[in-house]
Protein backbone atom coordinates (compact mmCIF):
# COMPACT_ATOMS: atom_id res chain seq x y z
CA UNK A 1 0.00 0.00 0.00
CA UNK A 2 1.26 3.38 -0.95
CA UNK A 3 -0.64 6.83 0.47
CA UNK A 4 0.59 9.95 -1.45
CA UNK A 5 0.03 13.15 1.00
CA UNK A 6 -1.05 16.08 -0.58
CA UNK A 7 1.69 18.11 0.32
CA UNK A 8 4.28 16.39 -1.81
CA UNK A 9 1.80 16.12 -4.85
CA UNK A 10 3.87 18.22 -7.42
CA UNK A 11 1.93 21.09 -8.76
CA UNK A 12 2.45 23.59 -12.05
CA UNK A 13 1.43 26.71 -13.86
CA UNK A 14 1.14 26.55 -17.73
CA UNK A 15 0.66 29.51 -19.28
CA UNK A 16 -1.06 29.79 -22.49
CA UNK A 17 -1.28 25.71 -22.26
CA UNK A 18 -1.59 24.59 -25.98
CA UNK A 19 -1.86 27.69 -27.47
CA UNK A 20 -5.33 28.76 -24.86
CA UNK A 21 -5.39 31.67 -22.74
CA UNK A 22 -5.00 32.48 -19.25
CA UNK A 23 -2.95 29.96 -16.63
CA UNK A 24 -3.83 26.35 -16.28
CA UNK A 25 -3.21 24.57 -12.96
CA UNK A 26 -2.23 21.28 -12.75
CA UNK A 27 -1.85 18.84 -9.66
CA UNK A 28 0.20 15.58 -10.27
CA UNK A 29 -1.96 12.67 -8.47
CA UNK A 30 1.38 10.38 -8.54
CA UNK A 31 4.41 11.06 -10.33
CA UNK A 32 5.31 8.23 -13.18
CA UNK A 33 6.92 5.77 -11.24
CA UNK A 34 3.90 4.79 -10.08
CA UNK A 35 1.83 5.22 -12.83
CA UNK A 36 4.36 2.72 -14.62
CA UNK A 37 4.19 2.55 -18.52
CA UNK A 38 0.75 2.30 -19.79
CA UNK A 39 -0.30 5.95 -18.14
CA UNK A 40 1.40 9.61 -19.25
CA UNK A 41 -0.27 11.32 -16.72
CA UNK A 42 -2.86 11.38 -13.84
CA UNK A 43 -4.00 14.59 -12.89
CA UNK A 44 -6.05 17.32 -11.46
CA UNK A 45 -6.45 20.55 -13.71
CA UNK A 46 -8.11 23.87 -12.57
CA UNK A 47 -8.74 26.45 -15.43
CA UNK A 48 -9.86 29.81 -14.40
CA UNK A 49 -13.35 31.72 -15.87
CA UNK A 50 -12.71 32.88 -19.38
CA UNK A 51 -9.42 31.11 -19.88
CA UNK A 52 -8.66 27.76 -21.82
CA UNK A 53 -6.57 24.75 -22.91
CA UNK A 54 -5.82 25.22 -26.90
CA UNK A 55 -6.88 22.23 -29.38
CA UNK A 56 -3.97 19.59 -29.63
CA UNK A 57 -4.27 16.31 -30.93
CA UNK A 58 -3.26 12.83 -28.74
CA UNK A 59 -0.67 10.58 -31.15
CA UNK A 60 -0.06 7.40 -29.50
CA UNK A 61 -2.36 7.59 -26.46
CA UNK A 62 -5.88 8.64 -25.25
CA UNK A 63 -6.79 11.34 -22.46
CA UNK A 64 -10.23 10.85 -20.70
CA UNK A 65 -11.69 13.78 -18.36
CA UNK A 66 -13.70 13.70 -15.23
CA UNK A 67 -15.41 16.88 -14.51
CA UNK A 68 -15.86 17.77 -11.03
CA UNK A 69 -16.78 21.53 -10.89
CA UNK A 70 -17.68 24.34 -12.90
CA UNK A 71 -18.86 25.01 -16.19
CA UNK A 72 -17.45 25.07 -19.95
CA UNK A 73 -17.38 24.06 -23.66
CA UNK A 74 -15.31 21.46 -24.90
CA UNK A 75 -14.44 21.31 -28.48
CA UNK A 76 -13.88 17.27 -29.75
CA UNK A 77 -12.51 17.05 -33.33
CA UNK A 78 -14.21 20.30 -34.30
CA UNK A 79 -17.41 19.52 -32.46
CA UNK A 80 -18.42 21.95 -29.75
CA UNK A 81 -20.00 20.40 -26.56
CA UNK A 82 -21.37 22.21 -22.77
CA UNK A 83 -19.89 19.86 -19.88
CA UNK A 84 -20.36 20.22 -16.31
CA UNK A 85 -20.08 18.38 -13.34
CA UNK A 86 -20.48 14.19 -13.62
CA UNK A 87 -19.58 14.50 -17.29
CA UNK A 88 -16.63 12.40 -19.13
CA UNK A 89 -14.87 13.24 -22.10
CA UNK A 90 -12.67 10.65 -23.96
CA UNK A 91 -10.24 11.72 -26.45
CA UNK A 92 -8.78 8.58 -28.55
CA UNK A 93 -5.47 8.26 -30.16
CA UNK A 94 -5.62 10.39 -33.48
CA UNK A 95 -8.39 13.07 -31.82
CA UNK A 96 -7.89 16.10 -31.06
CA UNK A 97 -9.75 18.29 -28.25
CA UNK A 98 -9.72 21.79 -26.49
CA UNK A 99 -11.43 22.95 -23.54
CA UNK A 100 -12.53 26.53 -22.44
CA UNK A 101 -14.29 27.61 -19.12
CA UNK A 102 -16.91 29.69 -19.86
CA UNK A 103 -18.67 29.60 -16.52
CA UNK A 104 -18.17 32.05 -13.71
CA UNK A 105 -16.24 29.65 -10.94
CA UNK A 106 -13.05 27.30 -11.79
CA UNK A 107 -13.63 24.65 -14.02
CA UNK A 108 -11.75 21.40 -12.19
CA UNK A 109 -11.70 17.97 -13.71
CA UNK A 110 -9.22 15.15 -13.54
CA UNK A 111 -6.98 14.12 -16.34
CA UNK A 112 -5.79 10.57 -17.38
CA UNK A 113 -3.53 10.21 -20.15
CA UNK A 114 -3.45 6.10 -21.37
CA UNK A 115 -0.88 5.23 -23.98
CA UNK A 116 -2.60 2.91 -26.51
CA UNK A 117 0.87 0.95 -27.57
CA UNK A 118 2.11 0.06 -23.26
């Protein structure tokens, strides 16, 4: 068994992440030792109201979101969607996706990054 305290979960800043606006947070659940090779990257990201993650596309892998607060649009191969709370996204290997917070409180979800060839 292995407990990881929140205090020495690594956290970041990325500006402009993907080409989006504003500053995106992002927690590190577990670093990649544990997440071993079939997972990039388990994570909690906040983005503030108004800013966003830019459209990139996944090569290799698959990133599925968990929303757990806030509001927002989320844009899946060119196809605009509203997601709130409860919702999922799944982005497959090839897709590309971008995410904007368009509500009025930070938009929080989790982020797990698979890679499709581990």
């Amino acid at each position: 068994m292995m407990i990881v305290q929140t205090k020495l979960k690594k956290q970041e800043i990325k500006q402009n992440m993907r080409g989006g606006n504003g500053d995106v947070a992002i927690t590190h659940i577990t670093d990649s030792e544990i997440l071993g090779k079939n997972c990039r990257l388990f994570a909690q990201i906040t983005v503030k109201p108004g800013d966003s993650i830019g459209e990139h596309q996944h090569l290799g892998e698959r990133e599925i979101f968990y929303f757990l607060q806030g509001k927002g649009i989320v844009v899946d191969n060119g196809r605009e969607s509203e997601i709130g709370p409860g919702d999922v996204m799944v982005t497959p290997d090839q897709s590309s996706h971008s995410v904007i917070n368009t509500g009025d409180q930070d938009l929080v979800f989790m982020a797990l990054i698979l890679n499709e060839n581990a």
